[in-house]
C-alpha atoms as a PDB file:
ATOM      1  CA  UNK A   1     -27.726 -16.082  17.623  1.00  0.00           C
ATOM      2  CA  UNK A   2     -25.865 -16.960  14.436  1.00  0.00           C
ATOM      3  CA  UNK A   3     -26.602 -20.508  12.716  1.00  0.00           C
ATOM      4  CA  UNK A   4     -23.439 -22.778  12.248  1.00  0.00           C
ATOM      5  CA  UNK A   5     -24.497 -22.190   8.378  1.00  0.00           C
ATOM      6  CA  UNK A   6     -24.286 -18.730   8.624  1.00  0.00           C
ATOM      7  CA  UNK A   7     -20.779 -18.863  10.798  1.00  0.00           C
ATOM      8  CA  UNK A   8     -19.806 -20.894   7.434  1.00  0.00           C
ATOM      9  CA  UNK A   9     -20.648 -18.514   5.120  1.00  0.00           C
ATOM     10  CA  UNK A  10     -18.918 -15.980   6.885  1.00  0.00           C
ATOM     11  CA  UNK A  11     -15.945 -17.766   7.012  1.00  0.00           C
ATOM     12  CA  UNK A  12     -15.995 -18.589   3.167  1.00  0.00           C
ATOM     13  CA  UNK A  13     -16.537 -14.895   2.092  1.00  0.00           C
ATOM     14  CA  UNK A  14     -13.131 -14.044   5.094  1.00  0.00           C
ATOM     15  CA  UNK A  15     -11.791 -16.642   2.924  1.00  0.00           C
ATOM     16  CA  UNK A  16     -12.570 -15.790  -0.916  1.00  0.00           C
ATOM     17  CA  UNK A  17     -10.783 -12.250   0.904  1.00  0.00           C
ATOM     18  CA  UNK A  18      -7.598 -13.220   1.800  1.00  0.00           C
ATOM     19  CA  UNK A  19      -7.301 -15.292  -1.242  1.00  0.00           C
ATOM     20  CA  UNK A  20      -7.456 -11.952  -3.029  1.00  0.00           C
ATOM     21  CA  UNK A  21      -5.321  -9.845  -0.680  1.00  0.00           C
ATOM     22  CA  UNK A  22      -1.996  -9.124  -1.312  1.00  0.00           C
ATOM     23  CA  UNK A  23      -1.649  -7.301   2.132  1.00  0.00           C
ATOM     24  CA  UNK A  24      -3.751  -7.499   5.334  1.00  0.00           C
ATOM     25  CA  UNK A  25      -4.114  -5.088   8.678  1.00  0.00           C
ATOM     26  CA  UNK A  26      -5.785  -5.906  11.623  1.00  0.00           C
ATOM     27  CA  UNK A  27      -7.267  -3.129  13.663  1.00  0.00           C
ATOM     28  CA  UNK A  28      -8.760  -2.792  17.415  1.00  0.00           C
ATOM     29  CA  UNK A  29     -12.854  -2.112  16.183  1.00  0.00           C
ATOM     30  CA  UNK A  30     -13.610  -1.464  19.986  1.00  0.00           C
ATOM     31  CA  UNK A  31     -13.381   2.321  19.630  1.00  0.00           C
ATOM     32  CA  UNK A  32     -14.843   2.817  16.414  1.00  0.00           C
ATOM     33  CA  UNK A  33     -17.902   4.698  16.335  1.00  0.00           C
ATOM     34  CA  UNK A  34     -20.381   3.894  13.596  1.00  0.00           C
ATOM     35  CA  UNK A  35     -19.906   6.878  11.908  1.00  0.00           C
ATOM     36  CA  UNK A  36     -16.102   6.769  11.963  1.00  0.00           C
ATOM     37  CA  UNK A  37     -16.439   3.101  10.640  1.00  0.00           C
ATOM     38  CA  UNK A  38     -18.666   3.781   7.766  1.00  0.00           C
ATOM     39  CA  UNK A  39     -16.471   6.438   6.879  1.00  0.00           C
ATOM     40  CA  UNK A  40     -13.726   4.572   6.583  1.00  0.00           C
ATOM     41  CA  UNK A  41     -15.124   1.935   4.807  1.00  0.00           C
ATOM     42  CA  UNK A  42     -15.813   4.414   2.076  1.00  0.00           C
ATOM     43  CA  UNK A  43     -11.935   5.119   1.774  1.00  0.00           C
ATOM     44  CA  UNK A  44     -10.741   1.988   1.746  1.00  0.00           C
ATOM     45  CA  UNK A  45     -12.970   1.754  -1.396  1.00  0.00           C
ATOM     46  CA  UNK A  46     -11.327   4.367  -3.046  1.00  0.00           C
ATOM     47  CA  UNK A  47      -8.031   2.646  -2.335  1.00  0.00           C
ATOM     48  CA  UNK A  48      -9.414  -0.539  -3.475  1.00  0.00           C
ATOM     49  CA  UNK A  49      -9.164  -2.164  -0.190  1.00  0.00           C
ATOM     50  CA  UNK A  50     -12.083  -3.720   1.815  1.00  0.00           C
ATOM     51  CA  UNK A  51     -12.837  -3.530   5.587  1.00  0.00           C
ATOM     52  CA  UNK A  52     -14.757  -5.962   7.752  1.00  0.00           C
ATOM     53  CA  UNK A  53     -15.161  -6.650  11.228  1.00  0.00           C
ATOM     54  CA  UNK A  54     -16.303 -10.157  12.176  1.00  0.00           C
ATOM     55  CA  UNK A  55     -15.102 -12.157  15.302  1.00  0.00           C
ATOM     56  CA  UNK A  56     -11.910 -13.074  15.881  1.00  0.00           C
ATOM     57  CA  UNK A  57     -12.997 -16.841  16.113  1.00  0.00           C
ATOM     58  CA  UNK A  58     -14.461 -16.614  12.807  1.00  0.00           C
ATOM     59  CA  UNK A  59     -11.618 -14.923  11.623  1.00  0.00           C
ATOM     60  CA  UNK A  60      -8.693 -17.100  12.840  1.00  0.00           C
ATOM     61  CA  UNK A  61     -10.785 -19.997  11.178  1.00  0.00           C
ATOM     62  CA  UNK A  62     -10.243 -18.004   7.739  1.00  0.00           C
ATOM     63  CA  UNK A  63      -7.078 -17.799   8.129  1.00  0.00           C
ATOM     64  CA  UNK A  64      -5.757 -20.940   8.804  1.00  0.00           C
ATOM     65  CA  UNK A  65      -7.865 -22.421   6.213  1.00  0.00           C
ATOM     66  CA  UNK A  66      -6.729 -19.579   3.577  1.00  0.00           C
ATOM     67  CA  UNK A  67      -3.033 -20.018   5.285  1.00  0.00           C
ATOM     68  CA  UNK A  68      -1.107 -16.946   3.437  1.00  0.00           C
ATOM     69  CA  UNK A  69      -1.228 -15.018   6.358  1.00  0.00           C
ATOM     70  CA  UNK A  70       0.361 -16.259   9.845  1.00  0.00           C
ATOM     71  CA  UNK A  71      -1.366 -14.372  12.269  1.00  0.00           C
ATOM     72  CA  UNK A  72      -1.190 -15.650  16.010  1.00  0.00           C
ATOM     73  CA  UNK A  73      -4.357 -15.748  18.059  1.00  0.00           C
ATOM     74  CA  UNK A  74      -2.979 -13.854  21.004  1.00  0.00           C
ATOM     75  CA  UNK A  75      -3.492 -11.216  18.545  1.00  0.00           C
ATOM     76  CA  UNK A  76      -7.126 -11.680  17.955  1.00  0.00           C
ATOM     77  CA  UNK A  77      -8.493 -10.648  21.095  1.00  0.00           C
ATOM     78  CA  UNK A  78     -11.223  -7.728  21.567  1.00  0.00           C
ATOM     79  CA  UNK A  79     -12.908  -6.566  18.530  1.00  0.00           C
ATOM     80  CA  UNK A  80     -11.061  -6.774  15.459  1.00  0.00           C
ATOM     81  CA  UNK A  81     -11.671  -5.420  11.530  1.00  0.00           C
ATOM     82  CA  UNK A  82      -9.666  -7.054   9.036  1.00  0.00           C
ATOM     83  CA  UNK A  83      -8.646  -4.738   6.025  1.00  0.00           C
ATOM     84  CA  UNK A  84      -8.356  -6.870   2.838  1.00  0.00           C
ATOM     85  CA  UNK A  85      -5.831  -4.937   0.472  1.00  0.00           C
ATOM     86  CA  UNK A  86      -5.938  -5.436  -2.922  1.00  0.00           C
ATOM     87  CA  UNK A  87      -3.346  -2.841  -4.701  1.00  0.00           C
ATOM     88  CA  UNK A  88      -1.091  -0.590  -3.046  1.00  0.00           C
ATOM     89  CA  UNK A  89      -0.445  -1.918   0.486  1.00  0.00           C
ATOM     90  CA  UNK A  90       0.352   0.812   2.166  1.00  0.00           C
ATOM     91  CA  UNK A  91      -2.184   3.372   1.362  1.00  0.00           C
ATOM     92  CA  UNK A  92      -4.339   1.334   4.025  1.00  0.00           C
ATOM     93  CA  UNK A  93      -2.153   2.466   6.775  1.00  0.00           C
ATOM     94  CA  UNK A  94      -1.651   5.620   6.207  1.00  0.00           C
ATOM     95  CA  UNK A  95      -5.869   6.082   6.532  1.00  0.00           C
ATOM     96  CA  UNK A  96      -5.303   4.247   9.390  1.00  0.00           C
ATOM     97  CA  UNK A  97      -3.066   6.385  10.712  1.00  0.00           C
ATOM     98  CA  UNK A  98      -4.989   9.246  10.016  1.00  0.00           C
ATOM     99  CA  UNK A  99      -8.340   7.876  11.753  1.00  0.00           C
ATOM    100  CA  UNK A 100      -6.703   6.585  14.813  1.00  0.00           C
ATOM    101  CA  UNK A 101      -4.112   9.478  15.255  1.00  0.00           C
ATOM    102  CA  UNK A 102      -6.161  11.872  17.805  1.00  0.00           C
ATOM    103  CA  UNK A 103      -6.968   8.895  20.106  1.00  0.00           C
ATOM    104  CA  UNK A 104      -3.330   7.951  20.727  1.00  0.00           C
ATOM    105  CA  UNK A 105      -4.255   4.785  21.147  1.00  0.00           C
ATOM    106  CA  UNK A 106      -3.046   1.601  19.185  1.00  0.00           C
ATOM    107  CA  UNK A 107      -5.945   0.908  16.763  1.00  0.00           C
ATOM    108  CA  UNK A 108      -3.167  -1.371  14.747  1.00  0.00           C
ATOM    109  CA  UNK A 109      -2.810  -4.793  15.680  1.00  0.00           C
ATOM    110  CA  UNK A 110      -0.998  -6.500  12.813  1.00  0.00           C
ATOM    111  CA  UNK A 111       0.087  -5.836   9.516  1.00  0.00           C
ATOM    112  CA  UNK A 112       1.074  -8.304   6.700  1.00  0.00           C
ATOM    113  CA  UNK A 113       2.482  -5.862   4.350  1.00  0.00           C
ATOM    114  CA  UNK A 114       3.384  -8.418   0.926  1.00  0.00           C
ATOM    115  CA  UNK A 115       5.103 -10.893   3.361  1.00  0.00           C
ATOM    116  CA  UNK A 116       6.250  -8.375   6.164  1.00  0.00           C
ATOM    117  CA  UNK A 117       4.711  -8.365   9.589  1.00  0.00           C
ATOM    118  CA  UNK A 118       4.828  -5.727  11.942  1.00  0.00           C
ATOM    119  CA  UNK A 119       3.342  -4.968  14.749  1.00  0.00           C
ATOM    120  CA  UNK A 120       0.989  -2.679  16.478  1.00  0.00           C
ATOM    121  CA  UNK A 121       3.521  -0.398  17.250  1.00  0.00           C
ATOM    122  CA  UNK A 122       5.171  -0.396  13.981  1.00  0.00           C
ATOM    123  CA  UNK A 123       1.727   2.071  12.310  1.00  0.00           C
ATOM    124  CA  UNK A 124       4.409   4.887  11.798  1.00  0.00           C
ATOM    125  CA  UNK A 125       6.766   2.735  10.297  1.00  0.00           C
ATOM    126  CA  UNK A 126       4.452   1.274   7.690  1.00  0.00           C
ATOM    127  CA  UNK A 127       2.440   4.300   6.695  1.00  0.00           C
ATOM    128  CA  UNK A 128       5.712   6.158   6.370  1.00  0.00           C
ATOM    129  CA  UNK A 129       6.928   3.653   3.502  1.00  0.00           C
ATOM    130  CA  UNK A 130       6.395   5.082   0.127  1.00  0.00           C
ATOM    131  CA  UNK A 131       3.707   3.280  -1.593  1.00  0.00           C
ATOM    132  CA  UNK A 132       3.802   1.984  -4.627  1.00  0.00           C
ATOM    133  CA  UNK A 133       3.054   4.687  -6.938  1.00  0.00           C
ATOM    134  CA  UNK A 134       6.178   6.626  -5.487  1.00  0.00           C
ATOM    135  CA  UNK A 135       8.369   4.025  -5.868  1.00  0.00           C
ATOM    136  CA  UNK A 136       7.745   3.683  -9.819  1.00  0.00           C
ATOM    137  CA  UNK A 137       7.573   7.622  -9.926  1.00  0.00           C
ATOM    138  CA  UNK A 138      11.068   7.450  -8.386  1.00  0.00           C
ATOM    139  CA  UNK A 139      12.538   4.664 -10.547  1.00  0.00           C
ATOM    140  CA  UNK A 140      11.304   6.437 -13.646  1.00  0.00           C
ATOM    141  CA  UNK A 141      12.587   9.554 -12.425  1.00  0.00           C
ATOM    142  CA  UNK A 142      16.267   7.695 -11.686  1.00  0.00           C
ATOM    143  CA  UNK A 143      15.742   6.127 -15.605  1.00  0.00           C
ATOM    144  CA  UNK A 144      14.896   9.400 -17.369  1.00  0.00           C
ATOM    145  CA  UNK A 145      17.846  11.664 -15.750  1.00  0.00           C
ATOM    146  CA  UNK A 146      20.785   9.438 -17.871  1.00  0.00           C
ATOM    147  CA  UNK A 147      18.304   9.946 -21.046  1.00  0.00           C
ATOM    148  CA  UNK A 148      18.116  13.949 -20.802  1.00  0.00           C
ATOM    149  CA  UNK A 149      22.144  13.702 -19.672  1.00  0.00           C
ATOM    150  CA  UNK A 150      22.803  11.772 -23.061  1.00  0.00           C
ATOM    151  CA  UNK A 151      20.559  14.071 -24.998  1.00  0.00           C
ATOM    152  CA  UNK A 152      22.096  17.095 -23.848  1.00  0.00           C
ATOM    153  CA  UNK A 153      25.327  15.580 -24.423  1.00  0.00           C
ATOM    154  CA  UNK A 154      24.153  14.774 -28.314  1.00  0.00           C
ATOM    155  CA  UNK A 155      22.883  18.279 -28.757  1.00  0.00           C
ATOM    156  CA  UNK A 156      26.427  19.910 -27.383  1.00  0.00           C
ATOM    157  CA  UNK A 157      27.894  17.548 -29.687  1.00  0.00           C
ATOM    158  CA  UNK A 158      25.716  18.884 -32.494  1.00  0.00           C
ATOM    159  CA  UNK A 159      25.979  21.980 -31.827  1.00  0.00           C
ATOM    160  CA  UNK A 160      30.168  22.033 -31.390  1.00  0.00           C
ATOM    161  CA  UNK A 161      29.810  19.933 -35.143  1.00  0.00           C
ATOM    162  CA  UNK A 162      27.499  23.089 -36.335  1.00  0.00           C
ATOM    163  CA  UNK A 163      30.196  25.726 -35.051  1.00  0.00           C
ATOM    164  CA  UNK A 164      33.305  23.701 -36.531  1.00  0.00           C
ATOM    165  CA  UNK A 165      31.240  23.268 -39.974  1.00  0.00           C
ATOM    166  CA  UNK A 166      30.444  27.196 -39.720  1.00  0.00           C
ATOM    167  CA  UNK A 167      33.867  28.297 -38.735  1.00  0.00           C
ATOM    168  CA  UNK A 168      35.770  25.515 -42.158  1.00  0.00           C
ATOM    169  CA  UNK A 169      33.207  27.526 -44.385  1.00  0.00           C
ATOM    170  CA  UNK A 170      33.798  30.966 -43.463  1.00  0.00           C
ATOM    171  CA  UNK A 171      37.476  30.526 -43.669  1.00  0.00           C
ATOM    172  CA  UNK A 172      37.189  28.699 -47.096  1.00  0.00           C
ATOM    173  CA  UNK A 173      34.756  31.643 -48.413  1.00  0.00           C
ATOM    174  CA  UNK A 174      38.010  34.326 -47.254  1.00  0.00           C
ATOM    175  CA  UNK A 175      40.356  32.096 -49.271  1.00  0.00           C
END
């Protein structure tokens, strides 16, 4: 049985979590083999996001006291990992997609994508946004097409100039 001090201490580090999280997904932990969850543990790593299953009880108590995420508690029912994210918020559900995609099932409970919510049923929607990277890739790629346009404007420009000063000093060498 778990102490009241360790229920505390739990709830603190859920806490210290969200306070840190810019984005958070709740996922059905029922299935999940051990395996499967220690493998995905390791991704969200490498996406600099953090998983952790705890109960719902202890959960809900995080996150009223953290209270930037508004999650009901008819949501927190069964067994329940919370993925903290950190940086790009929708590289979490896109591994969730993949992990959960075979059992078509809904491992998704919530997300709380930088203010958004959506629902279980809503996995597609999220993991199908373009994350973050993309989004600056496409913005710089929107920026730099008016910057070659100009420059290849400039060199036509320069190279008409070139032509007209070629063409005034051949016809002044024939005079």
């Amino acid at each position: 049985m778990v102490t009241k001090e360790k229920k505390r201490e739990i709830v603190a580090g859920l806490v210290r979590k969200l306070e840190n999280s810019t984005s958070l997904y709740l996922v059905d932990a029922g299935g999940m083999t051990v395996a499967q969850s220690g493998a995905m543990r390791q991704e969200f790593r490498k996406i600099n996001a953090e998983m952790k299953v705890a109960k719902n009880t202890l959960i809900n108590l995080a996150l009223k006291e953290d209270g930037k995420f508004n999650v009901s508690e008819n949501v927190l029912k069964g067994s329940t990992a919370v993925i903290f994210v950190y940086e790009d918020p929708i590289a979490p559900a896109k591994l969730i997609r993949k992990y959960f995609e075979k059992d078509k099932k809904p491992a998704l409970k919530l997300a709380i994508v930088e203010g958004q919510t959506f629902d279980g049923s809503q996995l597609k929607t999220v993991a199908e946004l373009p994350s973050r990277e993309d989004m600056i890739a496409s913005i710089v790629g929107s920026l730099h097409a008016p910057i070659s346009g100009i420059v290849g404007s400039i060199n036509a420009v320069m190279r008409d100039v070139a032509s007209l000063v070629e063409e005034v000093a051949k016809k002044q060498a024939g005079q």
